[in-house]
Protein backbone atom coordinates (compact mmCIF):
# COMPACT_ATOMS: atom_id res chain seq x y z
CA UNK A 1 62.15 96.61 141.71
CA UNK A 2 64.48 93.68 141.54
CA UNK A 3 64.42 94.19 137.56
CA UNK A 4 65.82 97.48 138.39
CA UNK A 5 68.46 95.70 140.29
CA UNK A 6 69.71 93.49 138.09
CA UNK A 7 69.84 95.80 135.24
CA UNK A 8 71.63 98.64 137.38
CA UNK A 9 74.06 95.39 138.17
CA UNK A 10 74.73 94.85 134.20
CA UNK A 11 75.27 98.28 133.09
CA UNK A 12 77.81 98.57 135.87
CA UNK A 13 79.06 95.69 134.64
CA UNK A 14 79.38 96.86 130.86
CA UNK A 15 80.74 100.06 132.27
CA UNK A 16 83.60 98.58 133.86
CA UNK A 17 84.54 96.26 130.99
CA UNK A 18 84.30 98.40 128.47
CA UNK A 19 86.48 100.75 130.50
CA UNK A 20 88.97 97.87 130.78
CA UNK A 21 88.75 97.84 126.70
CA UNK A 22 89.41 101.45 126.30
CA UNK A 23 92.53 101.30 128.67
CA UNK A 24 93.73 98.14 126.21
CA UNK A 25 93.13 100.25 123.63
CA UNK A 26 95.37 103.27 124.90
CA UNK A 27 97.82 100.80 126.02
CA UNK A 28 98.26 99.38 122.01
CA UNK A 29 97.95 102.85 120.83
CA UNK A 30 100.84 103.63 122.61
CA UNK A 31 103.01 100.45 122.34
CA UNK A 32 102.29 100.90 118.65
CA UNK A 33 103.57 105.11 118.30
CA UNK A 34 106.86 103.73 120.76
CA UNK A 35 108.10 101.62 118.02
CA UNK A 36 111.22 103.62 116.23
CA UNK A 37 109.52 106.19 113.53
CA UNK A 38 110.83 107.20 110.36
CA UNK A 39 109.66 110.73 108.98
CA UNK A 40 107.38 110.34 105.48
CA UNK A 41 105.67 113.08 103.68
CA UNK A 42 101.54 112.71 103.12
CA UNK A 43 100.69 112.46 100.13
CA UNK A 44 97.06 111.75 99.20
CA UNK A 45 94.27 110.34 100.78
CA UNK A 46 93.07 107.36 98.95
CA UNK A 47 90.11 106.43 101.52
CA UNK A 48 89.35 106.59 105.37
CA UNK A 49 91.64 103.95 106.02
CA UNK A 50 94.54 104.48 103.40
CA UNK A 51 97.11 107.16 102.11
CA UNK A 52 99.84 107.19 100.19
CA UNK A 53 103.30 108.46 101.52
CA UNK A 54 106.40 109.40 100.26
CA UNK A 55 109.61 107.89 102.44
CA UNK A 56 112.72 109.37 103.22
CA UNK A 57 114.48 106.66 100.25
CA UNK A 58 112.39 107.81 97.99
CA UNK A 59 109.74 105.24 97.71
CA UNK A 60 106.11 105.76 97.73
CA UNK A 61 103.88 103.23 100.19
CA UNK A 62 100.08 102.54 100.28
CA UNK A 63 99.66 102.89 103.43
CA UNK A 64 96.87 102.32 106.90
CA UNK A 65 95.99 105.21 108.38
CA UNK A 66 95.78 105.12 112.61
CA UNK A 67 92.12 105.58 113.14
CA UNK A 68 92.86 108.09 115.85
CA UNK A 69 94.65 110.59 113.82
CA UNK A 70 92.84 113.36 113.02
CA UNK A 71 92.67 113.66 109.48
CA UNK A 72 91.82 117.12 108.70
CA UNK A 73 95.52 117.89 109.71
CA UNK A 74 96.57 115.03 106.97
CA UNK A 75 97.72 117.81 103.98
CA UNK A 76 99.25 117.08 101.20
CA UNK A 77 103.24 117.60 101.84
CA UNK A 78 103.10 118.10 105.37
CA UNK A 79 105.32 115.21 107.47
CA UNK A 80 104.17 112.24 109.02
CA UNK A 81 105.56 109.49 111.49
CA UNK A 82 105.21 106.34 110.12
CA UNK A 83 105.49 103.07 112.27
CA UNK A 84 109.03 101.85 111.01
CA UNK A 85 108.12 97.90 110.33
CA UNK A 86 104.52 98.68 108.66
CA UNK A 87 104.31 101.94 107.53
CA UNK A 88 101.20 102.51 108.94
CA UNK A 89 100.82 105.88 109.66
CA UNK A 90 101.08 106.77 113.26
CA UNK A 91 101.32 110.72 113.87
């Protein structure tokens, strides 16, 4: 019984910190999509990870792909946000 105890006492224990990592997670996610975005067009998918996109100047960027966007939406030619410093693609 006191096995039972102790491992009732962890997982309640892992629960609440990895609840405390999902909330640090939301919180980046969102100081990272409140940074100023600039509009970009999608372009191609080049893996999980990466895309290309076209800029408002013109250029065309390798770029990271936010792993929480859903990419099925990700077209080619339909507009993105793009985080204005990286590029990464945000929304």
């Amino acid at each position: 019984m006191e096995h039972l105890d102790v491992m009732e006492e962890y997982v309640k224990l892992e629960t609440r910190n990895l609840e405390k990592e999902l909330l640090h997670a939301q919180e980046e996610v969102k100081r990272i999509q409140s940074v100023p975005l600039v509009i970009g067009q999608f372009l191609e998918a080049v893996d999980q990870d990466h895309a290309i996109v076209g800029s408002t100047t013109g250029s065309n960027y390798f770029v990271r792909v936010l792993s929480i966007l859903d990419r099925e939406l990700l077209k080619p030619g339909c507009s993105v946000a793009l985080h204005k410093y990286s590029n990464a693609l945000v929304e």
